[in-house]
C-alpha atoms as a PDB file:
ATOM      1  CA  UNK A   1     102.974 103.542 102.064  1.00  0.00           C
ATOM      2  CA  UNK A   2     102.298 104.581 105.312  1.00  0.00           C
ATOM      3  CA  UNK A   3     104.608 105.722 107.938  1.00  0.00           C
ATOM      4  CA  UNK A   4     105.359 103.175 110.883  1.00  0.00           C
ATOM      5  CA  UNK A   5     104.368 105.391 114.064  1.00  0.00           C
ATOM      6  CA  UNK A   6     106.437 104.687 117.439  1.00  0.00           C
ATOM      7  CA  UNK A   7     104.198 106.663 120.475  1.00  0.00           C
ATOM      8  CA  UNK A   8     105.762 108.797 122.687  1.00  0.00           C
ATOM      9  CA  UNK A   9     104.969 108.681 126.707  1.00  0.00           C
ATOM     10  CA  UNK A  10     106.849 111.589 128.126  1.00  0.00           C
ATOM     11  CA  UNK A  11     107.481 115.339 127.292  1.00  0.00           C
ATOM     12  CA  UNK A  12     110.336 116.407 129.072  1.00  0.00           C
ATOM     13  CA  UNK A  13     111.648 120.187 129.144  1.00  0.00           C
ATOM     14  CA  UNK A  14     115.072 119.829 128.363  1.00  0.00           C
ATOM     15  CA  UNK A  15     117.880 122.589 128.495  1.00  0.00           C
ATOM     16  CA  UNK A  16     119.834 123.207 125.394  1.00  0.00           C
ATOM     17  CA  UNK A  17     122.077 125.389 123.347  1.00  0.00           C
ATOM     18  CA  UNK A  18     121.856 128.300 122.316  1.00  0.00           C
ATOM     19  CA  UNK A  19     122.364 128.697 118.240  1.00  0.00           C
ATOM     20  CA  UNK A  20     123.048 132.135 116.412  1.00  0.00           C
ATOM     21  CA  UNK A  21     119.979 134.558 115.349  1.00  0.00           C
ATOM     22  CA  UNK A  22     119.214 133.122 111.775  1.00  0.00           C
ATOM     23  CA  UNK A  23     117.377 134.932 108.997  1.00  0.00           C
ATOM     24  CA  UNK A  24     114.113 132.555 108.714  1.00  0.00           C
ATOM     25  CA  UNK A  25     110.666 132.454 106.971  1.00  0.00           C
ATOM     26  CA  UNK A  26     107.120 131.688 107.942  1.00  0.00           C
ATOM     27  CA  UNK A  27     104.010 131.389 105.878  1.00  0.00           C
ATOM     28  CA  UNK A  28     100.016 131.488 106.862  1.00  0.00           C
ATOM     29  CA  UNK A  29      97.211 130.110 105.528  1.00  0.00           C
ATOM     30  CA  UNK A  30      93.446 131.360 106.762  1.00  0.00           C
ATOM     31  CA  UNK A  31      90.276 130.534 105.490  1.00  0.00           C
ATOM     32  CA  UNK A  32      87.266 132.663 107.675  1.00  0.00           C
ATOM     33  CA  UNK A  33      83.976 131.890 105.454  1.00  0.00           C
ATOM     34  CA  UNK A  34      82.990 128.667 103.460  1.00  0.00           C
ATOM     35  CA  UNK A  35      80.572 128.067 101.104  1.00  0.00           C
ATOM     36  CA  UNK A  36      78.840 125.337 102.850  1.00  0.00           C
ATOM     37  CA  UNK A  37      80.246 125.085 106.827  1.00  0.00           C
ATOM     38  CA  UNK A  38      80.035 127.693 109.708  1.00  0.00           C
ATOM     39  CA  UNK A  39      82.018 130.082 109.147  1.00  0.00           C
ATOM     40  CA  UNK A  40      84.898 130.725 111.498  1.00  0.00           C
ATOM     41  CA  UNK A  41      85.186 134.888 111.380  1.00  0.00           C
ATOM     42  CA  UNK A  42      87.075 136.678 112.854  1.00  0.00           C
ATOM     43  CA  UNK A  43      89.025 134.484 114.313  1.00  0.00           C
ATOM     44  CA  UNK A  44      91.804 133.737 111.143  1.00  0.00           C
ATOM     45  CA  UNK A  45      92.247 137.205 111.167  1.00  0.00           C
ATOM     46  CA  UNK A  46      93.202 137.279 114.857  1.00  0.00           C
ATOM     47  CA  UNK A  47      95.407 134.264 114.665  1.00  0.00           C
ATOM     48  CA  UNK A  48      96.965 135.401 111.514  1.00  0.00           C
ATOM     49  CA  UNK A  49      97.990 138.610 113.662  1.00  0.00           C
ATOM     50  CA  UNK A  50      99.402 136.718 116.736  1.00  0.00           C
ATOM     51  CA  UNK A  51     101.795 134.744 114.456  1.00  0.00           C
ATOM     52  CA  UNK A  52     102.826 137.927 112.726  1.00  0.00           C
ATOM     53  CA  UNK A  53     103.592 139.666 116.263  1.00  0.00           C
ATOM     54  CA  UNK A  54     105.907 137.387 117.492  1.00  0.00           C
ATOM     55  CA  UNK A  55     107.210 135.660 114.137  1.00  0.00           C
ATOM     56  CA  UNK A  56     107.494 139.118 112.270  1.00  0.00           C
ATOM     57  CA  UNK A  57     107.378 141.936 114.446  1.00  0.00           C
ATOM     58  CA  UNK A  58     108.804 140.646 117.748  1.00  0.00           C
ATOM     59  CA  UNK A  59     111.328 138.154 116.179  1.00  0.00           C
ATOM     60  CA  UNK A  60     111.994 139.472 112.640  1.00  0.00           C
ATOM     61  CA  UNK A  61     111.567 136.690 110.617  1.00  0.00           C
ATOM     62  CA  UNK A  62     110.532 137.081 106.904  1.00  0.00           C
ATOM     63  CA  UNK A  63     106.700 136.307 105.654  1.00  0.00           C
ATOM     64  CA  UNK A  64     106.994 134.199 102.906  1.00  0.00           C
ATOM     65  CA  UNK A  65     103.050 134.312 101.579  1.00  0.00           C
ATOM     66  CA  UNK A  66      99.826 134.824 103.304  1.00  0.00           C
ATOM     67  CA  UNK A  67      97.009 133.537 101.759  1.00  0.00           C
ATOM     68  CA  UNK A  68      93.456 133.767 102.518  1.00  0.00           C
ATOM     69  CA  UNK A  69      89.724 132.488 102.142  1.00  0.00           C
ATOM     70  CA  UNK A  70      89.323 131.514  98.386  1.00  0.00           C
ATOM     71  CA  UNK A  71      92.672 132.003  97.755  1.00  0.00           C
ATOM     72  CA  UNK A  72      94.060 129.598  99.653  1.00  0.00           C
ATOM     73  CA  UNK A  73      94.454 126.207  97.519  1.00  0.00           C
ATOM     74  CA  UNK A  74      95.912 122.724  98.091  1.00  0.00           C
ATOM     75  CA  UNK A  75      99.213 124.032  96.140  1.00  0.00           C
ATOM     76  CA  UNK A  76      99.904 126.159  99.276  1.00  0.00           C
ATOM     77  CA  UNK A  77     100.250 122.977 101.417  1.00  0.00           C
ATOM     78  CA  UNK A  78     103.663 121.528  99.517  1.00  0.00           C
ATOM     79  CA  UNK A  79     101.912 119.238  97.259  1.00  0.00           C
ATOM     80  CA  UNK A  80     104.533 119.646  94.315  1.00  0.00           C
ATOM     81  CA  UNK A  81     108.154 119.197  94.756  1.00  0.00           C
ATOM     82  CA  UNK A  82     108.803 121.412  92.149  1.00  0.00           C
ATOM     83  CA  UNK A  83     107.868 125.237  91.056  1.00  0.00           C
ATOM     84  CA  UNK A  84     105.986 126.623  93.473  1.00  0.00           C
ATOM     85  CA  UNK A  85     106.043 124.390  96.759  1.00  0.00           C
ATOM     86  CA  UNK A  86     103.919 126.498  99.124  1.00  0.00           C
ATOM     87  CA  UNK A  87     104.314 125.962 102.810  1.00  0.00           C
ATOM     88  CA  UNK A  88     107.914 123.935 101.874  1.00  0.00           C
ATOM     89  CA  UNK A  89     109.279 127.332 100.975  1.00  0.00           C
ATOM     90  CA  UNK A  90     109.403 128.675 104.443  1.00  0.00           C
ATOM     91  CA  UNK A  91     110.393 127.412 107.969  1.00  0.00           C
ATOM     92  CA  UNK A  92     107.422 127.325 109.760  1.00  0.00           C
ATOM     93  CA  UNK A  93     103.859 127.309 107.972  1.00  0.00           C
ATOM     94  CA  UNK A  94     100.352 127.848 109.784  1.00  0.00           C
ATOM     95  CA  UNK A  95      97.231 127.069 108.790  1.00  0.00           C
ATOM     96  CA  UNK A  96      93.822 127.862 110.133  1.00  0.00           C
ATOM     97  CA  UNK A  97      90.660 126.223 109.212  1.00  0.00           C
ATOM     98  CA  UNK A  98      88.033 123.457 109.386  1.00  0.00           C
ATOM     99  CA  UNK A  99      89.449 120.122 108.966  1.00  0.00           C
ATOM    100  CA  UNK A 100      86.887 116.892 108.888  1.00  0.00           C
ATOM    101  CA  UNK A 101      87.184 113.071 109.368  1.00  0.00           C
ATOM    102  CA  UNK A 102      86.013 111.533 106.273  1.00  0.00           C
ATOM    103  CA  UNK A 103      85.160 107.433 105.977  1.00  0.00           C
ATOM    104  CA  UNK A 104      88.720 107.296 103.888  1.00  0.00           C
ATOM    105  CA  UNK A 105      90.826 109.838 105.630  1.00  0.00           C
ATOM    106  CA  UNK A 106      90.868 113.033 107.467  1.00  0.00           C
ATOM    107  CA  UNK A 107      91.406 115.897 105.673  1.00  0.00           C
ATOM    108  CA  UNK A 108      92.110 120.271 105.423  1.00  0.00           C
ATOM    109  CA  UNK A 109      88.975 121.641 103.647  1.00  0.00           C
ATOM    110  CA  UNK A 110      89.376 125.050 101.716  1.00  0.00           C
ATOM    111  CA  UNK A 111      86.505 127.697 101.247  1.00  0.00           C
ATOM    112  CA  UNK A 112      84.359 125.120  98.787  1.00  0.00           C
ATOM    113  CA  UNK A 113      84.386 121.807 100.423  1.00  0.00           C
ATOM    114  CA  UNK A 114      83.065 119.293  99.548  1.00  0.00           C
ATOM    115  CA  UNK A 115      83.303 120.386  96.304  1.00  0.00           C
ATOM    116  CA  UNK A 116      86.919 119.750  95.267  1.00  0.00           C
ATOM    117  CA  UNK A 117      88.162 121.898  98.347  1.00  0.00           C
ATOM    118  CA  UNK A 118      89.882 119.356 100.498  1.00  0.00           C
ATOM    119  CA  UNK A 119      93.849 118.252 101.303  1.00  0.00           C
ATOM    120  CA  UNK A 120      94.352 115.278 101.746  1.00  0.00           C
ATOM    121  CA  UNK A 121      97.180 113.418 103.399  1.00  0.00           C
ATOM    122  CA  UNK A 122      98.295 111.630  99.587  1.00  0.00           C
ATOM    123  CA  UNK A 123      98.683 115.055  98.190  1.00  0.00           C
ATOM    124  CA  UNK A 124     101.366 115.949 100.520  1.00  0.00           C
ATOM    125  CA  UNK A 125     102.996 112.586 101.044  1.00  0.00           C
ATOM    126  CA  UNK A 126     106.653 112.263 100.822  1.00  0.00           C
ATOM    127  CA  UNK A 127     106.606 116.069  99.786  1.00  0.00           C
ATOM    128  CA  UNK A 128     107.775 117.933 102.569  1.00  0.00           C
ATOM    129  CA  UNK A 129     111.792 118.012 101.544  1.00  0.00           C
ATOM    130  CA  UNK A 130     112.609 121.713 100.576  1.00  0.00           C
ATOM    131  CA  UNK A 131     113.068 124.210 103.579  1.00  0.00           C
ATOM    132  CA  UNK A 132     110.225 123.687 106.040  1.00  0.00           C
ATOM    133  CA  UNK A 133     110.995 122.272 109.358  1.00  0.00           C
ATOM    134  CA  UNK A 134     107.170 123.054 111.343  1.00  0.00           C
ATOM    135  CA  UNK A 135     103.966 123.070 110.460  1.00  0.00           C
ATOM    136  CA  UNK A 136     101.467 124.247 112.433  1.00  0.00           C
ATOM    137  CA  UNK A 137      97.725 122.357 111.437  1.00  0.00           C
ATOM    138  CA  UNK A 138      94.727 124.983 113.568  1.00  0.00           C
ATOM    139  CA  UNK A 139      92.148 122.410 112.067  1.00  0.00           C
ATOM    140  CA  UNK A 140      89.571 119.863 114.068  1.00  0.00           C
ATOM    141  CA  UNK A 141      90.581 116.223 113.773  1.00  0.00           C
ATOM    142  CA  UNK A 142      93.269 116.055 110.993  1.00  0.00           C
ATOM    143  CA  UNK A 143      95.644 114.654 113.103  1.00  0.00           C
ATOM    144  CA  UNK A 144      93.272 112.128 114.058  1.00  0.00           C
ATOM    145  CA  UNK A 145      95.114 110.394 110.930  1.00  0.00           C
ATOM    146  CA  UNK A 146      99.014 110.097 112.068  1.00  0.00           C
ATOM    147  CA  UNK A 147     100.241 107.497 110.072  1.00  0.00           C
ATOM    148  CA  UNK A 148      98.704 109.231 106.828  1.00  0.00           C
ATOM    149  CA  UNK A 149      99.800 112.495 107.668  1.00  0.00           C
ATOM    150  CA  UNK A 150     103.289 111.557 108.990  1.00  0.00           C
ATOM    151  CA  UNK A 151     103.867 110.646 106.018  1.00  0.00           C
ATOM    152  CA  UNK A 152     104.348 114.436 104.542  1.00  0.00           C
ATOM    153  CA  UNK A 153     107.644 114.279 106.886  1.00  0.00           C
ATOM    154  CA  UNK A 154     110.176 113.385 104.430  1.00  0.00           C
ATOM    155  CA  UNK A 155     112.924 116.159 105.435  1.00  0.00           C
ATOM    156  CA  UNK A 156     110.313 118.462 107.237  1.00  0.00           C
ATOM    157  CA  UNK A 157     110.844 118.224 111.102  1.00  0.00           C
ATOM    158  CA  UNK A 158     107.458 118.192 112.642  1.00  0.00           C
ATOM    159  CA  UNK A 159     104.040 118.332 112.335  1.00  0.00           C
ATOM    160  CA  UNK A 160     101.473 120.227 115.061  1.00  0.00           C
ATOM    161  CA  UNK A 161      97.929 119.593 115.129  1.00  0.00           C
ATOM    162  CA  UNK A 162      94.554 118.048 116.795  1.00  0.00           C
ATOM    163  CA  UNK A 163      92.969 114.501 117.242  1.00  0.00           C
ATOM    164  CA  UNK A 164      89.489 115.909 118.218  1.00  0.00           C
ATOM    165  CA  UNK A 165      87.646 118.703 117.827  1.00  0.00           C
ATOM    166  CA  UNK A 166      89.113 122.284 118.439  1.00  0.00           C
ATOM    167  CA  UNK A 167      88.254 125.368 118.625  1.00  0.00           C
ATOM    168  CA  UNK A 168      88.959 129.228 117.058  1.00  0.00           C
ATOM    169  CA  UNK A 169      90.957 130.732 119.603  1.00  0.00           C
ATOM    170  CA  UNK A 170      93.563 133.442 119.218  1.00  0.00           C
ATOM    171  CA  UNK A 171      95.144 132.448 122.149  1.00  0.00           C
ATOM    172  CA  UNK A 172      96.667 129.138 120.563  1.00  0.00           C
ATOM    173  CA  UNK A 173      99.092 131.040 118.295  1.00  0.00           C
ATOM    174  CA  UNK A 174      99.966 133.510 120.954  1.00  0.00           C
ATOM    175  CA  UNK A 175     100.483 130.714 123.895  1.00  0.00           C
ATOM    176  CA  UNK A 176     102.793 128.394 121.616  1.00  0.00           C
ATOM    177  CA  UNK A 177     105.049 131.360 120.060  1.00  0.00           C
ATOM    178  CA  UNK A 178     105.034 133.281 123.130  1.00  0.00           C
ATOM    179  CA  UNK A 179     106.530 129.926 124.904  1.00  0.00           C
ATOM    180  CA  UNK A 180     108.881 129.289 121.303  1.00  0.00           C
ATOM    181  CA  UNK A 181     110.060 132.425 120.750  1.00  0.00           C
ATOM    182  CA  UNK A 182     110.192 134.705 124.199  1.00  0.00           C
ATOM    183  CA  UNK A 183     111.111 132.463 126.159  1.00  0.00           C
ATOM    184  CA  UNK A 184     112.993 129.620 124.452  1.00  0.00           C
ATOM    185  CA  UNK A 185     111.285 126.846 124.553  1.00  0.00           C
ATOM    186  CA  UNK A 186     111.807 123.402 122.458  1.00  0.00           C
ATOM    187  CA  UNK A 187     109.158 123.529 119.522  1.00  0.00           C
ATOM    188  CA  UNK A 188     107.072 120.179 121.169  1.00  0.00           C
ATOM    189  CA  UNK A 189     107.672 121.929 124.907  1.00  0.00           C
ATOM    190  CA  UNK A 190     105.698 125.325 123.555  1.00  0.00           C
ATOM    191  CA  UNK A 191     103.116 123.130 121.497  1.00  0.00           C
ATOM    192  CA  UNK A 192     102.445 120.842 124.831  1.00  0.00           C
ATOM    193  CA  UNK A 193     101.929 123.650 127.047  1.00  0.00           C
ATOM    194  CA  UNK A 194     100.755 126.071 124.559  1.00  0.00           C
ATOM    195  CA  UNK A 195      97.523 123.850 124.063  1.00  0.00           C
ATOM    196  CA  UNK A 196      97.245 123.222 127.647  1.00  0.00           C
ATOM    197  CA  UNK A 197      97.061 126.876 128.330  1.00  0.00           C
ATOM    198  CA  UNK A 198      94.849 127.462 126.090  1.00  0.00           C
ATOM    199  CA  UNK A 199      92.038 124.575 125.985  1.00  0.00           C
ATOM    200  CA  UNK A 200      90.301 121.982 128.418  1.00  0.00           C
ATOM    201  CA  UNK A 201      90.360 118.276 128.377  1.00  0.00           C
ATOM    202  CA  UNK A 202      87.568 118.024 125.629  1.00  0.00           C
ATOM    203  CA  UNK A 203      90.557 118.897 122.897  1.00  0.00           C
ATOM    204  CA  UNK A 204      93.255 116.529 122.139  1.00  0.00           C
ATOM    205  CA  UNK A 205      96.460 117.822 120.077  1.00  0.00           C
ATOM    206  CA  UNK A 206      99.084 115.584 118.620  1.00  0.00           C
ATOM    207  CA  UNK A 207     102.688 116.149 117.724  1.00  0.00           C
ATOM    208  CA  UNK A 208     104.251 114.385 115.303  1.00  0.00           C
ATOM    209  CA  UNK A 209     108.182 114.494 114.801  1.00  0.00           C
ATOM    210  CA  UNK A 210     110.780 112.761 111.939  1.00  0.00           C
ATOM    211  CA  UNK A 211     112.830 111.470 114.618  1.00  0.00           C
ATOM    212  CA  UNK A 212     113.141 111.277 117.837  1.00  0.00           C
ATOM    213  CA  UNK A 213     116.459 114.256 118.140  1.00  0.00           C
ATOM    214  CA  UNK A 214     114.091 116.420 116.275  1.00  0.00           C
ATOM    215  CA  UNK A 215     111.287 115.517 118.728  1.00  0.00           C
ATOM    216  CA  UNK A 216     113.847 116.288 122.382  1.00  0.00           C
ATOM    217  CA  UNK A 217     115.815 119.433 120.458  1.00  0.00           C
ATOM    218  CA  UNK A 218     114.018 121.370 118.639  1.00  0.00           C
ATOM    219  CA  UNK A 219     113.628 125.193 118.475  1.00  0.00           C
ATOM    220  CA  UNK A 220     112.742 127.983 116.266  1.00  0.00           C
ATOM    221  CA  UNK A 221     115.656 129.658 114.402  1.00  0.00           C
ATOM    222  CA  UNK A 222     117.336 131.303 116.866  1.00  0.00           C
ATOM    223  CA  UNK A 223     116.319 130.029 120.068  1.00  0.00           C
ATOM    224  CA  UNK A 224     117.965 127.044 120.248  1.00  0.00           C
ATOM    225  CA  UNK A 225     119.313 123.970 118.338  1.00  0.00           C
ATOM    226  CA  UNK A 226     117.208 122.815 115.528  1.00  0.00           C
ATOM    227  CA  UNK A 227     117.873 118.937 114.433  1.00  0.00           C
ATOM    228  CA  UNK A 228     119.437 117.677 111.565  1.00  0.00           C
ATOM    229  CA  UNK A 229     116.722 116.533 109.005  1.00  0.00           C
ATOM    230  CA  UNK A 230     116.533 113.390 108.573  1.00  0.00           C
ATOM    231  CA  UNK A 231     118.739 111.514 105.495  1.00  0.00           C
ATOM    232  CA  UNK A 232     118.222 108.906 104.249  1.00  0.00           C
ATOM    233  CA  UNK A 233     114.393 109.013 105.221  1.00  0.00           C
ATOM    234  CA  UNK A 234     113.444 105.778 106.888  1.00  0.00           C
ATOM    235  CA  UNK A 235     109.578 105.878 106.915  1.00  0.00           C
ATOM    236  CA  UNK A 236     109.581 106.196 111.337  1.00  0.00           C
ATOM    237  CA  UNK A 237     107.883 109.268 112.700  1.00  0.00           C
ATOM    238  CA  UNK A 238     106.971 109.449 116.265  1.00  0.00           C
ATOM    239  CA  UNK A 239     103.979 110.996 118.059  1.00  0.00           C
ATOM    240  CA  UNK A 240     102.384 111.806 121.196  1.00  0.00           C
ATOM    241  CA  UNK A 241      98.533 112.849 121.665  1.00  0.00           C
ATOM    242  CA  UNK A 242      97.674 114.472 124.958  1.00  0.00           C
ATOM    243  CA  UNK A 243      94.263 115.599 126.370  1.00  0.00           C
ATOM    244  CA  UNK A 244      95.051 119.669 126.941  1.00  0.00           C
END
């Protein structure tokens, strides 16, 4: 079933309080080289290190996994809800890699697509309902999909990604967690003007949040309040797309 979608017209800064330093987790997911599409060297190697500054070493949260190139399979993206659960083991998961609009969905492709290598939005529906709150998508287009991919939001907070093409920039990781985590921003507040820092009005990122107190409160761990997820779930996400 697919999520009903309710847009969102404004993205207001909005002051908030402060919660206690929490221990938290983040995990990364990079793929550099493909079998059969450009590949993207060396930039998941530089993003991976700008999330590991300020998640890690500025902010001393724990890394949960980092996996890379061939290594990095659809399991990592929370498709089970049982044994290992990948990205749904840790707060705040980021991904970087193509991502394509096929005729039947939009999808994450791993180092072998077309062969086999994709995730698509079924795998991970209703799945997201362990410990992640944010997941960060550094792909072209998969977020074209909302309704599909909104779907993954079961007890997961919110999911960050793009509506167009992209591109491999270091600076997106650094300009959103710089924002999140130096400076205290609301998760959707350092996504809107992390993206707007970093590209032009040829790229188009979306946001899409459980509900809407998620969506206005937000923070990392630590920098804020963080929402209560969502119980029951009631199949409503909310969005906003923005040209950066």
């Amino acid at each position: 079933m697919k999520k009903r979608i309710a847009g969102i017209l404004a993205i207001l800064l909005l002051l908030c309080t402060v919660v206690p330093v929490m221990a938290a987790e983040y995990s990364v997911t990079t793929i550099e080289h493909y079998q059969f599409m450009n590949d993207l060297d060396p930039y998941g190697s530089l993003c991976y290190e700008k999330v590991e500054y300020w998640l890690h070493d500025y902010d001393g949260w724990t890394e949960e996994f980092h996996e890379t190139e061939h290594d990095v399979e659809d399991s990592d993206f929370g498709c089970s809800n049982s044994g290992y659960q990948g990205l749904d083991e840790a707060d705040f998961h980021y991904h970087f890699g193509h991502g394509v609009d096929e005729i039947w969905s939009t999808v994450i492709c791993l180092w072998d697509y077309p062969f086999y290598g994709v995730v698509t939005p079924l795998e991970v529906s209703e799945k997201w309902d362990n410990d992640n709150e944010w997941v960060l998508l550094h792909s072209c287009k998969v977020l074209k999909d909302v309704s599909y991919w909104g779907n993954a939001l079961k007890y997961s907070h919110m999911l960050l990604g793009f509506k167009t093409t992209t591109y491999a920039d270091e600076d997106l990781p650094d300009n959103v967690l710089r924002r999140a985590v130096q400076y205290d921003y609301t998760v959707i507040n350092a996504y809107y003007y992390g993206t707007k820092q970093t590209y032009g009005s040829d790229v188009q990122a979306t946001a899409i949040a459980d509900t809407l107190d998620q969506w206005y409160n937000d923070h990392l761990h630590g920098h804020g309040t963080v929402a209560s997820d969502e119980y029951p779930d009631d199949d409503v996400v909310y969005y906003a797309t923005w040209s950066c």
